[in-house]
C-alpha atoms as a PDB file:
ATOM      1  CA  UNK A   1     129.525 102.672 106.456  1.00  0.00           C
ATOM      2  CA  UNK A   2     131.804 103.247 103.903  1.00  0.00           C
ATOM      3  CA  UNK A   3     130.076 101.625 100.769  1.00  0.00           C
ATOM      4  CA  UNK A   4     127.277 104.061  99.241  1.00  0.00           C
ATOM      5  CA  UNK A   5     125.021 103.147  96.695  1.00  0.00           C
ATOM      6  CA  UNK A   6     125.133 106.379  94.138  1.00  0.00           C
ATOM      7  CA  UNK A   7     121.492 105.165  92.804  1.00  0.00           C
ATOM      8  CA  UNK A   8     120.234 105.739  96.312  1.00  0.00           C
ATOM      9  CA  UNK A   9     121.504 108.935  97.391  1.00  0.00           C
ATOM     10  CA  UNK A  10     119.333 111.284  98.838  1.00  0.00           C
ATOM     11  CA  UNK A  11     117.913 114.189  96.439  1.00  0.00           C
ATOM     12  CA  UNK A  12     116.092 117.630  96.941  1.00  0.00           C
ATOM     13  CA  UNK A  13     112.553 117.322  96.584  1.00  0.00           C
ATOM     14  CA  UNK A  14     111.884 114.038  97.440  1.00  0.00           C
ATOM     15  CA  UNK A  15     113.363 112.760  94.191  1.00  0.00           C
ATOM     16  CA  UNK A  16     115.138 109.657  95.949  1.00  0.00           C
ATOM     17  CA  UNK A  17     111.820 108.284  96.776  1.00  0.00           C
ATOM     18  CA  UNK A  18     110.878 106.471  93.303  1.00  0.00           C
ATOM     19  CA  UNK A  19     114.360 104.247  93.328  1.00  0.00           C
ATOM     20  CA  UNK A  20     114.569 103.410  97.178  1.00  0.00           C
ATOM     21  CA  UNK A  21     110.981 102.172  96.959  1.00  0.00           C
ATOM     22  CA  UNK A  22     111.736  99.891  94.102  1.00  0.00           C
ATOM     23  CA  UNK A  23     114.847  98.836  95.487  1.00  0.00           C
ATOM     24  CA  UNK A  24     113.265  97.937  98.614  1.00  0.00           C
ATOM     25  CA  UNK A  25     110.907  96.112  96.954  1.00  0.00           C
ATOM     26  CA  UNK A  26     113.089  93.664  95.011  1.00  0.00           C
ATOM     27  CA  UNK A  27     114.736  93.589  98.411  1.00  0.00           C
ATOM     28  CA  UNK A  28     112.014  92.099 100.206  1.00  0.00           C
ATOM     29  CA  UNK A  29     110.820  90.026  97.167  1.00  0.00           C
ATOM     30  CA  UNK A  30     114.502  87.964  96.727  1.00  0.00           C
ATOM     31  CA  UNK A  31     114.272  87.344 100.511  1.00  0.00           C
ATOM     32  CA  UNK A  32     111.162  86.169 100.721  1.00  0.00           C
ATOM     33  CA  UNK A  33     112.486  83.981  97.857  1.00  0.00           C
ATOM     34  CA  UNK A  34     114.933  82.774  99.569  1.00  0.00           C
ATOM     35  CA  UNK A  35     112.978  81.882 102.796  1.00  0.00           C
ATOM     36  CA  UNK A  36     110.939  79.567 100.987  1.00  0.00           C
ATOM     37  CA  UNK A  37     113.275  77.826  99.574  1.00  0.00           C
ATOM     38  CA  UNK A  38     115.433  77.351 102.754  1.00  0.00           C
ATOM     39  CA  UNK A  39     111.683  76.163 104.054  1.00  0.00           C
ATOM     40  CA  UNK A  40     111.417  73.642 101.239  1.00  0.00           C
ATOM     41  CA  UNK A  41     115.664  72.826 101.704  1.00  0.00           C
ATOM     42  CA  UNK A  42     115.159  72.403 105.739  1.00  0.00           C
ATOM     43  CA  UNK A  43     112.800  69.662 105.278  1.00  0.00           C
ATOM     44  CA  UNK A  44     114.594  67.805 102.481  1.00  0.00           C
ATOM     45  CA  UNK A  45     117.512  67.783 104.636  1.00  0.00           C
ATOM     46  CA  UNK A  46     115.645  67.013 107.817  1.00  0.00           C
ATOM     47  CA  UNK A  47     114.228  63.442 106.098  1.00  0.00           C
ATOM     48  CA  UNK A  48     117.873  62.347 104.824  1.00  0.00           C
ATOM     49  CA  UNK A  49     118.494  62.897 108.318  1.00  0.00           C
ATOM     50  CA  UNK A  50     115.973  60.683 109.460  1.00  0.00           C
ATOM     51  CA  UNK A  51     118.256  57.758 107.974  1.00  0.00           C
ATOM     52  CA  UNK A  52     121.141  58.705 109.944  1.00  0.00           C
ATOM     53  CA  UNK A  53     123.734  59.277 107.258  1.00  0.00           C
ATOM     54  CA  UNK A  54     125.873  62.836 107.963  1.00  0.00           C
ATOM     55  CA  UNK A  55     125.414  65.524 105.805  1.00  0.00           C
ATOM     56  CA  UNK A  56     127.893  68.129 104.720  1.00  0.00           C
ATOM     57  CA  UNK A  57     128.159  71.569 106.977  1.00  0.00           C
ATOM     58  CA  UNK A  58     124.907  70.652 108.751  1.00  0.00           C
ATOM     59  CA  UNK A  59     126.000  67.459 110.438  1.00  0.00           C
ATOM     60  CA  UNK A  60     129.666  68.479 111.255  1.00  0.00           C
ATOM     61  CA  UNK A  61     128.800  69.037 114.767  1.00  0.00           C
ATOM     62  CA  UNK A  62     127.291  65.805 115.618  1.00  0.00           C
ATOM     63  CA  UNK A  63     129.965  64.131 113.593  1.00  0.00           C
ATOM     64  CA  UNK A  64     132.398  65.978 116.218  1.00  0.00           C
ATOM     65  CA  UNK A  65     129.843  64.517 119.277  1.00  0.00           C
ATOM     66  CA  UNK A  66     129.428  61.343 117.633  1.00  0.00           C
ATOM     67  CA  UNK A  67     131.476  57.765 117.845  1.00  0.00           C
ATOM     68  CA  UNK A  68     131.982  57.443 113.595  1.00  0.00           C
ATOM     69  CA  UNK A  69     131.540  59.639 110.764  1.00  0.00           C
ATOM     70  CA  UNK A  70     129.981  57.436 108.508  1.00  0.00           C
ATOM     71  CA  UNK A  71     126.698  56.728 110.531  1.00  0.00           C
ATOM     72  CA  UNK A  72     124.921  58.632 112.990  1.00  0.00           C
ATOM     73  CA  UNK A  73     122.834  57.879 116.357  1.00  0.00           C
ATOM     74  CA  UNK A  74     119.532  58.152 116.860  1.00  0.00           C
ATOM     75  CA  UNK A  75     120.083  61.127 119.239  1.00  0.00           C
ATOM     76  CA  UNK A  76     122.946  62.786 116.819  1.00  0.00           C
ATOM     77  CA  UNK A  77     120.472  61.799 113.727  1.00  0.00           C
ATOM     78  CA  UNK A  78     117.415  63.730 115.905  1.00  0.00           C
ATOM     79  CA  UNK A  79     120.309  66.641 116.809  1.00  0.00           C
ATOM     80  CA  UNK A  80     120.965  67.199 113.193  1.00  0.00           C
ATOM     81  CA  UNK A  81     117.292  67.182 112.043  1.00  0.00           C
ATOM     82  CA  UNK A  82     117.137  70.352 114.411  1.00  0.00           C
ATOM     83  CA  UNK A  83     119.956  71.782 112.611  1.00  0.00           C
ATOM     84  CA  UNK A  84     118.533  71.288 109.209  1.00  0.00           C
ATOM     85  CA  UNK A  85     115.233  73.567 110.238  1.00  0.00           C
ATOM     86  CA  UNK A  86     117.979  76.597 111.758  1.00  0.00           C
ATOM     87  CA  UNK A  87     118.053  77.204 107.570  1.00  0.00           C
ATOM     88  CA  UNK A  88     114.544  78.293 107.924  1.00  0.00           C
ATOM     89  CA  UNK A  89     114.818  79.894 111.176  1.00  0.00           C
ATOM     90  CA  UNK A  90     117.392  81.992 109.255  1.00  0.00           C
ATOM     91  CA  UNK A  91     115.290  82.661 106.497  1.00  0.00           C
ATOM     92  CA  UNK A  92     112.327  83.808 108.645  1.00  0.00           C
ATOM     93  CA  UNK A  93     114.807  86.264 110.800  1.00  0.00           C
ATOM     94  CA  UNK A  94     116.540  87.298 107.656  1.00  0.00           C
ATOM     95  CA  UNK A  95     113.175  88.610 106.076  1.00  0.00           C
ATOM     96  CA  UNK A  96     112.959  91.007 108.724  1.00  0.00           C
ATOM     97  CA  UNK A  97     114.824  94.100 109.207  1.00  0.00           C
ATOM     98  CA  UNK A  98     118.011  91.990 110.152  1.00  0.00           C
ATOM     99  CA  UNK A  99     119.291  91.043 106.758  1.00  0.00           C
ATOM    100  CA  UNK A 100     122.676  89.877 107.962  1.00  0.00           C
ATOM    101  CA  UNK A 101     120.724  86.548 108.768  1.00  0.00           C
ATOM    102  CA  UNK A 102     120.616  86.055 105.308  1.00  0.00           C
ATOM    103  CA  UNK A 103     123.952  86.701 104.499  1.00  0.00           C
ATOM    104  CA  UNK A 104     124.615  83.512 107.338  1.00  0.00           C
ATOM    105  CA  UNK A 105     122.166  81.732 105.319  1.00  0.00           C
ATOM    106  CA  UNK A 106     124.508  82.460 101.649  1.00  0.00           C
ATOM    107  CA  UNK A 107     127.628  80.906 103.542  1.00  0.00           C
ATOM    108  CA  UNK A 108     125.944  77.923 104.369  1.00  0.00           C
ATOM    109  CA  UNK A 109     124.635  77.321 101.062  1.00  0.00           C
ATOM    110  CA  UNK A 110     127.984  78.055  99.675  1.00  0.00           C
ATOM    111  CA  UNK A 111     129.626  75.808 101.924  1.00  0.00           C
ATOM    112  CA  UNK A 112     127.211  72.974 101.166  1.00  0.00           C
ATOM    113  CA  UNK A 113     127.861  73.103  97.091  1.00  0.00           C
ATOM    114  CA  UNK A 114     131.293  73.587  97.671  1.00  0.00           C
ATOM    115  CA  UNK A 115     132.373  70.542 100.902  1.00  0.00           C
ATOM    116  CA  UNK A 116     130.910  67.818  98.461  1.00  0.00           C
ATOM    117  CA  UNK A 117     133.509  68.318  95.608  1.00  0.00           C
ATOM    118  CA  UNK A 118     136.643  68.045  97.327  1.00  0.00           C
ATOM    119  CA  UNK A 119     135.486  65.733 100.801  1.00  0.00           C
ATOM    120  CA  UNK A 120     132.463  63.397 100.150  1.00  0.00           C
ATOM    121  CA  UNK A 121     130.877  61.247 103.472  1.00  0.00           C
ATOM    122  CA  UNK A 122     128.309  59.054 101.564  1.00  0.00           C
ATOM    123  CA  UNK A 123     125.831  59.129  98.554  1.00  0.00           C
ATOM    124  CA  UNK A 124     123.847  61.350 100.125  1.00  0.00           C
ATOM    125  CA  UNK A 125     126.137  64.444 100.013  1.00  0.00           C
ATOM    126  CA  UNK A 126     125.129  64.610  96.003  1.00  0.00           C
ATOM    127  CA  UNK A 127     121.682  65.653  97.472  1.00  0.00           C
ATOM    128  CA  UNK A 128     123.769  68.429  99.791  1.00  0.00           C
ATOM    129  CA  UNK A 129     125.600  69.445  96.431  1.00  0.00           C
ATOM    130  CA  UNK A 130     122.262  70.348  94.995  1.00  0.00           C
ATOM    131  CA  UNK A 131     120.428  71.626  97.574  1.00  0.00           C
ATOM    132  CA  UNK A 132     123.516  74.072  98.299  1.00  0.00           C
ATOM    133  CA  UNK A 133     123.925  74.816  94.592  1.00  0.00           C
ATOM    134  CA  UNK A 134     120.184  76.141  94.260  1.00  0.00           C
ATOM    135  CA  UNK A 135     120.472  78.003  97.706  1.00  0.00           C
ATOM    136  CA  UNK A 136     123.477  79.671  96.034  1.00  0.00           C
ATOM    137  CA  UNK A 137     121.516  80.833  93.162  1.00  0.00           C
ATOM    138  CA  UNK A 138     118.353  82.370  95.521  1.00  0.00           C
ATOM    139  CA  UNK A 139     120.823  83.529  97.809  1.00  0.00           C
ATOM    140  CA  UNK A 140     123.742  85.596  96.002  1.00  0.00           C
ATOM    141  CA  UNK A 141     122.354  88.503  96.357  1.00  0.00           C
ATOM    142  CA  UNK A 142     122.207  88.763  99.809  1.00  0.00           C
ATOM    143  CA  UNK A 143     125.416  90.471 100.742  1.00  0.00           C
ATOM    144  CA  UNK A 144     124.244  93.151  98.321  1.00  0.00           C
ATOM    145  CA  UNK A 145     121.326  93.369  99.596  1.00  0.00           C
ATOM    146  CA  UNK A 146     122.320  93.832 103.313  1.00  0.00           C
ATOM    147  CA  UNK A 147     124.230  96.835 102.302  1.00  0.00           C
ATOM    148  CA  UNK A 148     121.770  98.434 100.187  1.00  0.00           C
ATOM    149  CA  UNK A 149     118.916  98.324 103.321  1.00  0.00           C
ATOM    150  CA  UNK A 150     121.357  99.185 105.306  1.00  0.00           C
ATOM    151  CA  UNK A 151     121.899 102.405 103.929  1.00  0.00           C
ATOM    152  CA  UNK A 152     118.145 102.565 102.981  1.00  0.00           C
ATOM    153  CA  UNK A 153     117.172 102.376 106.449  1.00  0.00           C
ATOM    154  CA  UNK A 154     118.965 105.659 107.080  1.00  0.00           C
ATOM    155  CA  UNK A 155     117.699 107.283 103.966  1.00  0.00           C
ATOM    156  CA  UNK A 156     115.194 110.424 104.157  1.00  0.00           C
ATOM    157  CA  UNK A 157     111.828 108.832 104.180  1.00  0.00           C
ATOM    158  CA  UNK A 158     112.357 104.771 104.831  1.00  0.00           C
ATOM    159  CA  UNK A 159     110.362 102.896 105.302  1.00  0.00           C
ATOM    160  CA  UNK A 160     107.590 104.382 103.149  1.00  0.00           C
ATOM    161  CA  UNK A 161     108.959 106.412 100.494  1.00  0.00           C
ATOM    162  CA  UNK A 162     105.900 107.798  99.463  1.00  0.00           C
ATOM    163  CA  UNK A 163     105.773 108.338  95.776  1.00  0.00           C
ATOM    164  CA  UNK A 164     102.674 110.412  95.689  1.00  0.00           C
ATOM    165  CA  UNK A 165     104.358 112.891  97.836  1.00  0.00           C
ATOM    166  CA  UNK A 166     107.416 112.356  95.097  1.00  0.00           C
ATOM    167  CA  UNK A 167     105.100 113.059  92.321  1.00  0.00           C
ATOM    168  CA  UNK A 168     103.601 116.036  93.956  1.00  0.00           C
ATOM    169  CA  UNK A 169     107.054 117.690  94.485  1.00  0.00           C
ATOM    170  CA  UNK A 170     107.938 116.997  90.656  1.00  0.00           C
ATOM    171  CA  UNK A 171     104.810 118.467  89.751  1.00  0.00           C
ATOM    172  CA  UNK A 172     105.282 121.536  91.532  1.00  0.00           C
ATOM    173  CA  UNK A 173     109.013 122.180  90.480  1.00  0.00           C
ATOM    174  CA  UNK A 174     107.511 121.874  86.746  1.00  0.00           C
ATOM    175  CA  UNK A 175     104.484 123.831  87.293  1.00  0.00           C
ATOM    176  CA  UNK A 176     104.674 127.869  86.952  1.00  0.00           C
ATOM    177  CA  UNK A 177     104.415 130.018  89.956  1.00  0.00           C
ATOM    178  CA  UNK A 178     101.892 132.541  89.381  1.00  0.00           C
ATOM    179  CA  UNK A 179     103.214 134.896  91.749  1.00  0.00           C
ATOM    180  CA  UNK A 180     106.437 134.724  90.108  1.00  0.00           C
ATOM    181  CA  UNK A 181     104.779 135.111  86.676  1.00  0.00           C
ATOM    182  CA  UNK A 182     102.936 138.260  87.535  1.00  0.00           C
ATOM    183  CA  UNK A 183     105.815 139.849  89.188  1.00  0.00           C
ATOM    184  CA  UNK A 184     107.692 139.530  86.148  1.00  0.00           C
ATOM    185  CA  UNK A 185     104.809 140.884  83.668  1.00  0.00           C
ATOM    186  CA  UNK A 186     104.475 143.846  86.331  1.00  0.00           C
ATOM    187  CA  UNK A 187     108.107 144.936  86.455  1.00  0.00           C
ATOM    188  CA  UNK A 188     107.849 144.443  82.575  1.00  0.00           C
ATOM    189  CA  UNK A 189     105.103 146.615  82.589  1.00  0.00           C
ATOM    190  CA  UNK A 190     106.804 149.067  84.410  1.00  0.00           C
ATOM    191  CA  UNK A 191     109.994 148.623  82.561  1.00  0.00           C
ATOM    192  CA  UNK A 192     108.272 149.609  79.396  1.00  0.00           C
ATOM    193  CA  UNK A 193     106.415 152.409  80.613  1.00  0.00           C
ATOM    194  CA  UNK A 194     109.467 154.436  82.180  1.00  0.00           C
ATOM    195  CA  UNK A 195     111.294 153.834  78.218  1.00  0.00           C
ATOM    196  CA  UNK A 196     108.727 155.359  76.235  1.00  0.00           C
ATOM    197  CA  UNK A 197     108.120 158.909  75.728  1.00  0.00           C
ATOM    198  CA  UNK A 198     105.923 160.949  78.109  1.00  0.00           C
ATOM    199  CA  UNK A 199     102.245 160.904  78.181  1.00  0.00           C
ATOM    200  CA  UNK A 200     100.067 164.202  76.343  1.00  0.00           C
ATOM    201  CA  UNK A 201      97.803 165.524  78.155  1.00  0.00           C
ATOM    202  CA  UNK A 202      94.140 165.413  77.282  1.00  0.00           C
ATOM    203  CA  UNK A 203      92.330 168.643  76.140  1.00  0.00           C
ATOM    204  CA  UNK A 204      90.287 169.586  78.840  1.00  0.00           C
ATOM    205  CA  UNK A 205      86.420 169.928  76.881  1.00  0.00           C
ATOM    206  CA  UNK A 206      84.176 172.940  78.585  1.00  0.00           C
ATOM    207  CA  UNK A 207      80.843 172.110  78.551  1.00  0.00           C
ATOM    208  CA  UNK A 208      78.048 175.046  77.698  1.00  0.00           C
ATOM    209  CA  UNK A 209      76.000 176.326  80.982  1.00  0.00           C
ATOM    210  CA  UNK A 210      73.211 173.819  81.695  1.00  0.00           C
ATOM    211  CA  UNK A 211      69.483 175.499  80.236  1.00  0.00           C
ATOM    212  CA  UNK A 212      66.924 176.933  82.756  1.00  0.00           C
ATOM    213  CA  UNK A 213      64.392 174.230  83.546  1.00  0.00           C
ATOM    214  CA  UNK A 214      61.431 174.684  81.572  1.00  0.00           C
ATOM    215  CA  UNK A 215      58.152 175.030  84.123  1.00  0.00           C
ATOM    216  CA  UNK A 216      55.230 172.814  82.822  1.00  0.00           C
ATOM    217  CA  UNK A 217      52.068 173.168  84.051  1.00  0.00           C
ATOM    218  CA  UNK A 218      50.329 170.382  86.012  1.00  0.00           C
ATOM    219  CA  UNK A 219      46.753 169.928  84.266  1.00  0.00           C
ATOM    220  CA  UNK A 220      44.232 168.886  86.586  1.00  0.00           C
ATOM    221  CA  UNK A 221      42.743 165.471  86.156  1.00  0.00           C
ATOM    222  CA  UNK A 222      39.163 165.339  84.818  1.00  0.00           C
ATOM    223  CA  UNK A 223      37.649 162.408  85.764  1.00  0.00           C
ATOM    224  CA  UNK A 224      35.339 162.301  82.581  1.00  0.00           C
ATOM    225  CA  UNK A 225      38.350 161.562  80.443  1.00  0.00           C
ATOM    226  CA  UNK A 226      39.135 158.032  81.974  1.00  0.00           C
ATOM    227  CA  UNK A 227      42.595 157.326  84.042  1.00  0.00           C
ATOM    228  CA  UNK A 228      45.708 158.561  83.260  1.00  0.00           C
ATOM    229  CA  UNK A 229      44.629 160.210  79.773  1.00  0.00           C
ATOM    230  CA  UNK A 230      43.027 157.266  78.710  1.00  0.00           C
ATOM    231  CA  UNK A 231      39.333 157.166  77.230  1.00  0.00           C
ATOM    232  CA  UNK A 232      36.442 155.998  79.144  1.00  0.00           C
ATOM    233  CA  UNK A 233      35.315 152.570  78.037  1.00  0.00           C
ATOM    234  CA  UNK A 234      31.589 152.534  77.760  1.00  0.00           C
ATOM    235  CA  UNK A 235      29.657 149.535  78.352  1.00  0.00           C
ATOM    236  CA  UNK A 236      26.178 149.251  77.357  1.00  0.00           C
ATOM    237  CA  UNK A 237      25.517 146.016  78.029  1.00  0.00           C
ATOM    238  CA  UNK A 238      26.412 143.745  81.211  1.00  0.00           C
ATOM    239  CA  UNK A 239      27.738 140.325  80.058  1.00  0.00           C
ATOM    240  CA  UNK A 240      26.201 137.435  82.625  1.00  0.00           C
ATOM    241  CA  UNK A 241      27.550 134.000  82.738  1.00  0.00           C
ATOM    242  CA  UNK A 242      25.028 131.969  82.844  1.00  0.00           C
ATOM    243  CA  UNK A 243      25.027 128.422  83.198  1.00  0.00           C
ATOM    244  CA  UNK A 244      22.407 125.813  82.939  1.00  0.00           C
ATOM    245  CA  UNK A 245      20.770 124.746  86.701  1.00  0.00           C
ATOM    246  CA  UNK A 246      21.932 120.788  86.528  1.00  0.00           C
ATOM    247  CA  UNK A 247      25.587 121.287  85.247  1.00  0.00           C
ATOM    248  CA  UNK A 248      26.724 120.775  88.505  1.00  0.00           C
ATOM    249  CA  UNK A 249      24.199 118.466  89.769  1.00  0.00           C
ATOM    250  CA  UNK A 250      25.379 114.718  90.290  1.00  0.00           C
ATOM    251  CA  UNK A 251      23.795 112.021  87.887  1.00  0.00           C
ATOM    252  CA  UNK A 252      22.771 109.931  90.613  1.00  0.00           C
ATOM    253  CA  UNK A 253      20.690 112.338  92.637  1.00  0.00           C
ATOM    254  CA  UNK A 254      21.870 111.936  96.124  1.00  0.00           C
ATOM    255  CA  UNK A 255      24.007 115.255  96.416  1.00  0.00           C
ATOM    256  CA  UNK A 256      21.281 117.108  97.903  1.00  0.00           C
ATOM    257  CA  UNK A 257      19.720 114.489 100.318  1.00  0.00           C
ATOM    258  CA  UNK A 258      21.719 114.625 103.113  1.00  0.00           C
ATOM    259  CA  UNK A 259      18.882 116.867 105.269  1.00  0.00           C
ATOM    260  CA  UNK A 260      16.424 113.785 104.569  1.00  0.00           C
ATOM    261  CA  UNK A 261      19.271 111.558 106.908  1.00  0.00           C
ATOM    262  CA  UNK A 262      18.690 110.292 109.694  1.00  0.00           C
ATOM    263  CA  UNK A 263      21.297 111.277 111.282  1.00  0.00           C
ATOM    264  CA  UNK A 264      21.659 114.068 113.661  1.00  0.00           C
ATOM    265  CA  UNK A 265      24.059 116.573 114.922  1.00  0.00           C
ATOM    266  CA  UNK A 266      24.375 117.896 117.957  1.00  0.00           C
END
């Protein structure tokens, strides 16, 4: 395919991804623009049908099949309703991945605005005029459009184009490497330590000979003196806690009658 689209070229790093997705998008938003409206065009055309008058484009075949050109049978005027809903059998197919469809579908409509001004079969074709007019205007950009998916679908990354994985990939080329960073701050290191001038040595410091350890003699524990060197507490007087006999005792009395029960244990 010889036409390229620069915008959509494919980039290191996943840096295409951000304008194929939104070109895809506006891809698949003006077709689905332009199925609806062939939808909307199909049955407009289908009910002038109904009245057997030939229309531009569409009814040129069963004005070829037909006896006269100015009024259609009932099985040419049934044959050319069918043809009026191919325009949204085209749109449907042409929403897809086959966007040539839709391409078909711009001709048409270009036809149809165009037949009316120079050849004109009845009132009727000023209703083709429009309707092929309007499909001209939803439908322009479908040539474009074919070529641009085309070379979308062979892009690194269709149909997705995942912009979080973009985003990640931008992030990372902007963010420092800390490997990198300490390699450089090491060799600087080194760098700087090899230019200046050579290190003094310290003064080596003798330290005096360590003093004998001085013997102390154990004194033998006398247990008048209390424990550990501490006086002997002396206690003349034992402290009881005393408390009065019904403190505990239960206001109403029955704490202490469970003997006089009844009941018995075994």
């Amino acid at each position: 395919m010889s036409y390229k689209n620069p915008v959509l070229e494919e980039k290191p790093n996943h840096g295409h991804y951000p304008a194929c997705l939104g070109r895809l998008e506006a891809i698949t938003k003006q077709g689905t623009y332009l199925f609806l409206y062939s939808l909307v065009s199909s049955f407009c055309l289908s009910i002038i049908s109904f009245t057997g008058n030939p229309l531009q484009v569409i009814g040129w075949i069963p004005i070829l099949l037909g006896d006269s050109a100015e009024e259609l049978t009932v099985g040419m005027s049934f044959f050319q309703m069918f043809l009026c809903w191919s325009l949204a059998v085209l749109g449907v197919l042409g929403s897809g991945k086959k966007k040539l469809f839709h391409v078909i579908l711009f001709w048409i409509y270009l036809l149809m605005f165009l037949t009316p001004i120079f050849h004109m079969f009845s009132l009727f074709d000023a209703f083709t005029f429009i309707i092929g007019g309007l499909g001209v205007i939803y439908g322009y950009r479908a040539p474009k459009n074919y070529m641009d998916y085309q070379q979308l679908s062979e892009t690194e990354g269709f149909p997705s184009f995942s912009i979080i994985l973009a985003e990640h990939e931008e992030k990372k080329k902007r963010s420092m490497d800390f490997n990198d960073w300490y390699d450089a701050r090491n060799k600087q290191r080194r760098n700087a330590g090899s230019q200046g001038a050579a290190p003094v040595s310290a003064p080596v410091h003798t330290s005096p000979p360590a003093a004998a350890p001085v013997r102390q003699e154990v004194k033998k524990h006398d247990p008048t003196e209390g424990v550990a060197g501490m006086p002997e507490l002396k206690i003349n007087k034992n402290v009881n806690m005393t408390a009065s006999p019904d403190r505990f005792r239960p206001k109403s009395g029955k704490a202490g009658r469970i003997s006089d029960s009844g009941m018995k244990f075994r």
